[in-house]
C-alpha atoms as a PDB file:
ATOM      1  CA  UNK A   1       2.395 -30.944  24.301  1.00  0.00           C
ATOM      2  CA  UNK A   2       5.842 -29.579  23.570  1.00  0.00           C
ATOM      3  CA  UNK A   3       5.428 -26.235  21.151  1.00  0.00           C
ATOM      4  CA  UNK A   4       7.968 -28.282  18.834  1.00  0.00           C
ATOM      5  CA  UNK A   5       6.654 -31.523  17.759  1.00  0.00           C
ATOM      6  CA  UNK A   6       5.945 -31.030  14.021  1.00  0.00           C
ATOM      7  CA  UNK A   7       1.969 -31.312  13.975  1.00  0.00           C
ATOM      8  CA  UNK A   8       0.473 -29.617  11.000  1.00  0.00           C
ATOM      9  CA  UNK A   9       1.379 -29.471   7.111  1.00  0.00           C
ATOM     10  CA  UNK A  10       1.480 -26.737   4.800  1.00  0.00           C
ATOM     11  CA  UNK A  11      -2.525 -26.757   4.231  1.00  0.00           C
ATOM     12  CA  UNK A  12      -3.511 -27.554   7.344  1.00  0.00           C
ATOM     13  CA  UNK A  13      -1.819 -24.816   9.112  1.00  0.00           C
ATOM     14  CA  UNK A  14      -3.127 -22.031   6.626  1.00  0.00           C
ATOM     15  CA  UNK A  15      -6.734 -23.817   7.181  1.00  0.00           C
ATOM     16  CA  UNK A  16      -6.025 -23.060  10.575  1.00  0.00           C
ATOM     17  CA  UNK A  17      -5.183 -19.679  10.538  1.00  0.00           C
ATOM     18  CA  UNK A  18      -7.354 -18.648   7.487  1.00  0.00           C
ATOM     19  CA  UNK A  19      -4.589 -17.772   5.416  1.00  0.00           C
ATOM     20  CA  UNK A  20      -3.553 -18.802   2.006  1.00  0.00           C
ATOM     21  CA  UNK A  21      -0.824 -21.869   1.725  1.00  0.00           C
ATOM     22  CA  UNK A  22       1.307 -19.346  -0.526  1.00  0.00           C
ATOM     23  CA  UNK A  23       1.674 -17.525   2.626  1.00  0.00           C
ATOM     24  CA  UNK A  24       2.885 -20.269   4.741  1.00  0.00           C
ATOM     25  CA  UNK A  25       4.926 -21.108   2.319  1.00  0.00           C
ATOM     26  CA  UNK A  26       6.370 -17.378   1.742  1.00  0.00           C
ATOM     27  CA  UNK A  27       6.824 -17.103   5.196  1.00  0.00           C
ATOM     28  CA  UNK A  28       8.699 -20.370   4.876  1.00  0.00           C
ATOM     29  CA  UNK A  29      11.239 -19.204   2.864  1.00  0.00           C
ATOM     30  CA  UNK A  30      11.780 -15.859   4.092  1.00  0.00           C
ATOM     31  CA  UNK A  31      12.608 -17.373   7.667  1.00  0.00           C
ATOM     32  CA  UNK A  32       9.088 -16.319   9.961  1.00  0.00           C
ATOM     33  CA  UNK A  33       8.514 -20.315  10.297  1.00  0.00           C
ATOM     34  CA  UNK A  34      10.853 -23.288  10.724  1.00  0.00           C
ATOM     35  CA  UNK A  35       9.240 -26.639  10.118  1.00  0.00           C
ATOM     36  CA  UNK A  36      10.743 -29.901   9.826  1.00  0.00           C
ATOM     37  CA  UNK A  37      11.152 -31.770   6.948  1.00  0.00           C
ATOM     38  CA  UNK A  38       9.913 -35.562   7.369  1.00  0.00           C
ATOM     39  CA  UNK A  39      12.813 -37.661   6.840  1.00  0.00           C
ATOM     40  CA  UNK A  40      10.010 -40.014   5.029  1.00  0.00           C
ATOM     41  CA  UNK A  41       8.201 -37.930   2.408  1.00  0.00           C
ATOM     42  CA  UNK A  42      10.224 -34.641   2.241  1.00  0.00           C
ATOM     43  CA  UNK A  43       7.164 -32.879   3.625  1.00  0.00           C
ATOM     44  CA  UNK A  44       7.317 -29.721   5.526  1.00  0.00           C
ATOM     45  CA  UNK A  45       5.684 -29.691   9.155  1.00  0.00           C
ATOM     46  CA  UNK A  46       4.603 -27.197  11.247  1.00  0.00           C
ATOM     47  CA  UNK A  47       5.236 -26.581  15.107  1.00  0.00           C
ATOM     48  CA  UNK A  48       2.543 -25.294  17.486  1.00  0.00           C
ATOM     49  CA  UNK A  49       5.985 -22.599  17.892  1.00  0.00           C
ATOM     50  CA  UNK A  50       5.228 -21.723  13.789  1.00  0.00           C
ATOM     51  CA  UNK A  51       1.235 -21.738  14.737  1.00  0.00           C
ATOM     52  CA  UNK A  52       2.531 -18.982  16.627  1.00  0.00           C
ATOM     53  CA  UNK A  53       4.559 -17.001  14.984  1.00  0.00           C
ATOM     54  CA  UNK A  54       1.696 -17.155  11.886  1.00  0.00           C
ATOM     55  CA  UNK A  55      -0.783 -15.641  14.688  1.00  0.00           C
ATOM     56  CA  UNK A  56       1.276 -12.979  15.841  1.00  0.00           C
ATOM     57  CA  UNK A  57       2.695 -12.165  11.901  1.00  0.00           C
ATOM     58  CA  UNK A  58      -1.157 -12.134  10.936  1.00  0.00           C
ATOM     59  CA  UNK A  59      -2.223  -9.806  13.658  1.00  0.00           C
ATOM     60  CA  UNK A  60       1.170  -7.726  13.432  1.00  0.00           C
ATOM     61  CA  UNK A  61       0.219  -7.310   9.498  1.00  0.00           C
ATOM     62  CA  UNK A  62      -3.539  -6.096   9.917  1.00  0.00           C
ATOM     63  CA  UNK A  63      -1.823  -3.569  12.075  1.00  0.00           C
ATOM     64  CA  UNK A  64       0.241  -2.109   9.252  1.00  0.00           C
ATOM     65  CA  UNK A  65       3.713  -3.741  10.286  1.00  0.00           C
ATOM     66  CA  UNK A  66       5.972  -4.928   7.586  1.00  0.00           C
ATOM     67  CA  UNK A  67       7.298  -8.156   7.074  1.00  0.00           C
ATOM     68  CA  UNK A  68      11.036  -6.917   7.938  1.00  0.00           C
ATOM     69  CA  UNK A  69       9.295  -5.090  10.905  1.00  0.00           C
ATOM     70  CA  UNK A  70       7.886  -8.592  12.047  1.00  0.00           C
ATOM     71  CA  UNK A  71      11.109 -10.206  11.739  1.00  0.00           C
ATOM     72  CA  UNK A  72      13.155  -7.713  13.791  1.00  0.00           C
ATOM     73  CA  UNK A  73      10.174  -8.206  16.465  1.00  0.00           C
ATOM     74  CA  UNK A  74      10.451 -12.279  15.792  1.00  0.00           C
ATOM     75  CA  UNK A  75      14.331 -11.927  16.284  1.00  0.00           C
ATOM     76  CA  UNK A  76      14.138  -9.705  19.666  1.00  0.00           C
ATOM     77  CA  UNK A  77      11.693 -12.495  21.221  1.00  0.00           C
ATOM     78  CA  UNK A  78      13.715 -15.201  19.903  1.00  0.00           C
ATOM     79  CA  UNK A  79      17.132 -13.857  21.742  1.00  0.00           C
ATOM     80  CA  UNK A  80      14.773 -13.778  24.606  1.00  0.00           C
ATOM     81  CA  UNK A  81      14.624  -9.506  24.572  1.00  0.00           C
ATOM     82  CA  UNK A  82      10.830  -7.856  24.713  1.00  0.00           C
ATOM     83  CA  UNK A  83       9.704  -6.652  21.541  1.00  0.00           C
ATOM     84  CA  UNK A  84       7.594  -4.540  23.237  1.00  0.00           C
ATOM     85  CA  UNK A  85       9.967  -1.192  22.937  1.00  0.00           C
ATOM     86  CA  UNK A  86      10.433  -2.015  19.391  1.00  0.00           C
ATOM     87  CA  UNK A  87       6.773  -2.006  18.738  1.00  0.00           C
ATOM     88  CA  UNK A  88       5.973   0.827  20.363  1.00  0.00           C
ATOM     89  CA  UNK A  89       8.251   2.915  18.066  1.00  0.00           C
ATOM     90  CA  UNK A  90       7.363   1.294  15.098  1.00  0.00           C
ATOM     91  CA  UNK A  91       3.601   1.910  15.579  1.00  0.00           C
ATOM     92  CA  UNK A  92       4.292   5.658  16.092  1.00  0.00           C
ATOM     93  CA  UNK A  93       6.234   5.709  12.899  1.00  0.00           C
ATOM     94  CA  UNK A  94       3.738   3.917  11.244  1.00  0.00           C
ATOM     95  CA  UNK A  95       0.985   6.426  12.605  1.00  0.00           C
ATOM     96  CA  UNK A  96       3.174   9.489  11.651  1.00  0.00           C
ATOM     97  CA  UNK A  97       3.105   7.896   8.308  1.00  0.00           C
ATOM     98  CA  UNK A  98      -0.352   7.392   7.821  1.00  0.00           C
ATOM     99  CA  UNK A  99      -1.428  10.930   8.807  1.00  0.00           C
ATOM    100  CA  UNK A 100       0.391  11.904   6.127  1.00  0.00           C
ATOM    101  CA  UNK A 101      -1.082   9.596   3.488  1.00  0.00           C
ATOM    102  CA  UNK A 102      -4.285  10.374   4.907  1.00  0.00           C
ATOM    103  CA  UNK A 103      -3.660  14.246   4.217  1.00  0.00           C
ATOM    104  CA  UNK A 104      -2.341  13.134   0.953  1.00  0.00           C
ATOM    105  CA  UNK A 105      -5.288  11.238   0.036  1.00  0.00           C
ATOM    106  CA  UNK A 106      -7.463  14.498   1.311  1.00  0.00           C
ATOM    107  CA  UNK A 107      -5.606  16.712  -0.697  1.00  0.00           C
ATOM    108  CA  UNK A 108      -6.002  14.793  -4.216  1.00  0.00           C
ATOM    109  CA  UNK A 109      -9.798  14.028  -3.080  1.00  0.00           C
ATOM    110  CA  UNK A 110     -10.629  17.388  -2.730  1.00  0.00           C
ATOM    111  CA  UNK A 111      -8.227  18.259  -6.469  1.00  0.00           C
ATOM    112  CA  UNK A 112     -10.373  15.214  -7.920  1.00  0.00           C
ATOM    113  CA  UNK A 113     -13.795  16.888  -6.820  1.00  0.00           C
ATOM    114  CA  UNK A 114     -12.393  20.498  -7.893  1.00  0.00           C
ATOM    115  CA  UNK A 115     -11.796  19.161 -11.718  1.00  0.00           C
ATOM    116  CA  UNK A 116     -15.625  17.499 -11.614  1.00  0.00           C
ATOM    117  CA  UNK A 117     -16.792  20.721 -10.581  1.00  0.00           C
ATOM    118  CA  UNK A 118     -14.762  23.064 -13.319  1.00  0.00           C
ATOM    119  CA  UNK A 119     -15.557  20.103 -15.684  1.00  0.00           C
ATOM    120  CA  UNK A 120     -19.335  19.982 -15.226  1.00  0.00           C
ATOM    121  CA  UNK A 121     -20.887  21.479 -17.856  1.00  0.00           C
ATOM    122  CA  UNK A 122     -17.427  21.438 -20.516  1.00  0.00           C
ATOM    123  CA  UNK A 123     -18.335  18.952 -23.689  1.00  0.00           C
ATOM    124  CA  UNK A 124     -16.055  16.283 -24.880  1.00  0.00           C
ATOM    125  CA  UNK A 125     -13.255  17.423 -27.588  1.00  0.00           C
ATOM    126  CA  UNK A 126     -11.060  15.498 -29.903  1.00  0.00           C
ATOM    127  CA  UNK A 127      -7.183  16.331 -29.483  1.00  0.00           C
ATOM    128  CA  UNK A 128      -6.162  18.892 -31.532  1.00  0.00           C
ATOM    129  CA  UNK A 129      -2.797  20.617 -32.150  1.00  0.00           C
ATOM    130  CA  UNK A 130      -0.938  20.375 -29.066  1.00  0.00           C
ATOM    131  CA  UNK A 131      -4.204  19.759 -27.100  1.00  0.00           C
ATOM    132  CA  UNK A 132      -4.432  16.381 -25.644  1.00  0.00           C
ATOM    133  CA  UNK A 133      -7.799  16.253 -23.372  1.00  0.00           C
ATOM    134  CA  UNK A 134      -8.946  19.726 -22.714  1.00  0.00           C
ATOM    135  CA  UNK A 135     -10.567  18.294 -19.087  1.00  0.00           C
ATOM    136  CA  UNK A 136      -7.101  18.188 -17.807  1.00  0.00           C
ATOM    137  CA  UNK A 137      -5.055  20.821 -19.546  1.00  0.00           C
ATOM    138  CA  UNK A 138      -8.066  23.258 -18.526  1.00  0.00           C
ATOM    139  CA  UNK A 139      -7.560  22.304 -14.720  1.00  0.00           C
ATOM    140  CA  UNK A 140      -6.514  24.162 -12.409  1.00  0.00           C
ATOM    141  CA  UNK A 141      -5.779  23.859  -8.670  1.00  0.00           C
ATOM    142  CA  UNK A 142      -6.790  27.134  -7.898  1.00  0.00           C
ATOM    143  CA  UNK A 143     -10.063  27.164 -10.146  1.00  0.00           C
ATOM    144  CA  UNK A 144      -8.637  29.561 -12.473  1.00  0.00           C
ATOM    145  CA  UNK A 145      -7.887  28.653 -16.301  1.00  0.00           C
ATOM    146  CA  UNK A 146      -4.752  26.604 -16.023  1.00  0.00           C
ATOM    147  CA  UNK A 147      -4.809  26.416 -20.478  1.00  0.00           C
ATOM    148  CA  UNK A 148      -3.718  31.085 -19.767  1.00  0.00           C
ATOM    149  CA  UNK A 149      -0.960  29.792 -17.466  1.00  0.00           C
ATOM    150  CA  UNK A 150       0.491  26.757 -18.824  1.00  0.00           C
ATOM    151  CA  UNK A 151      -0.001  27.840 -22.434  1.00  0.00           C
ATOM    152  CA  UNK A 152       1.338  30.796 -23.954  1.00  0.00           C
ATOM    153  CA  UNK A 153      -0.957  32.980 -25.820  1.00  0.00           C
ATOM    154  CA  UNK A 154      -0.428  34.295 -29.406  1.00  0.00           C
ATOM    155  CA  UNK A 155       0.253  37.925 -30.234  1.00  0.00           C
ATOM    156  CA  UNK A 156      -3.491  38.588 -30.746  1.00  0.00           C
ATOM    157  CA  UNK A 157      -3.928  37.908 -26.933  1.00  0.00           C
ATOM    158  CA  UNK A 158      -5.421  34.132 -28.225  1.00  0.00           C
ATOM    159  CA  UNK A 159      -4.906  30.451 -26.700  1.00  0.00           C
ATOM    160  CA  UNK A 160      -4.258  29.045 -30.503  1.00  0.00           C
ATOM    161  CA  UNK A 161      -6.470  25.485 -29.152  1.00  0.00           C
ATOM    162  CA  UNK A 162     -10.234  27.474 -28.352  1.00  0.00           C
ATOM    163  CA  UNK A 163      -9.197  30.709 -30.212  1.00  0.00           C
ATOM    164  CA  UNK A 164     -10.708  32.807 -27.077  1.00  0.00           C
ATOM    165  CA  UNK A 165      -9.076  35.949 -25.853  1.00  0.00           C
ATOM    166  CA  UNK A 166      -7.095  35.026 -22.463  1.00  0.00           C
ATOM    167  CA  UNK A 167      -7.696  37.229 -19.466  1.00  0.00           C
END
């Protein structure tokens, strides 16, 4: 069967493929497919060709390619150049990119756990003054009383929110 002969509609290609119609049709207008339009009903149609291109977009996108990425890879096949190169340096950008999310993500995980731990055994307060929630204005990333560094203390030596003497 010749890859172009329109064969499939809008929902029966993202049946398919397991994907939602709104994609097809996204992908549609942004260029990734290029069905026909029946002359007798306006309807678009889908090639094996756009059957394709929805695999390899699908597959490209669980592997944390972009949709421009895809396209640039679409357009190097189409002009009849590998992709291949392309991909390569994309992925390694796109791991580079990740390990620093990833550290990222670390990072605030172990600041998240750090505030339950300093926050443990502190009660709940209403704001007062210029005191908004005492949980967070009492953090600190290095464990220590963040409400003596932040917050300047009065003349006696006192934070003016929990009148205690600062250290």
């Amino acid at each position: 069967m010749n890859s172009e002969i329109a064969v499939m509609t809008v929902n029966e290609l993202a049946r398919k493929l397991k994907v939602a119609p709104d994609t097809v049709r996204y992908y549609t207008r942004i260029g990734l497919l290029q069905p026909r339009k029946s002359a007798d009903n306006g309807y678009r149609h889908y090639s094996e060709r756009d059957e394709t291109r929805l695999r390899f977009a699908s597959r490209a996108k669980l592997l944390g390619f972009t949709l421009r990425d895809i396209q640039q890879m679409l357009e190097h096949a189409d002009s009849g150049e590998s992709p291949c190169p392309l991909v390569r340096s994309l992925i390694v950008q796109r791991v580079d990119e990740m390990r620093e999310q990833l550290r990222e993500a670390q990072a605030l995980f172990e600041r998240m756990e750090s505030a339950l731990e300093q926050w443990d055994e502190m009660p709940d307060q209403a704001p007062c003054g210029d005191m908004i929630c005492h949980l967070i204005e009492s953090w600190s990333p290095a464990g220590e009383n963040a409400a003596a560094v932040i917050r300047p203390k009065n003349e006696n030596g006192f934070d003016d929110h929990n009148r205690e003497p600062q250290a």
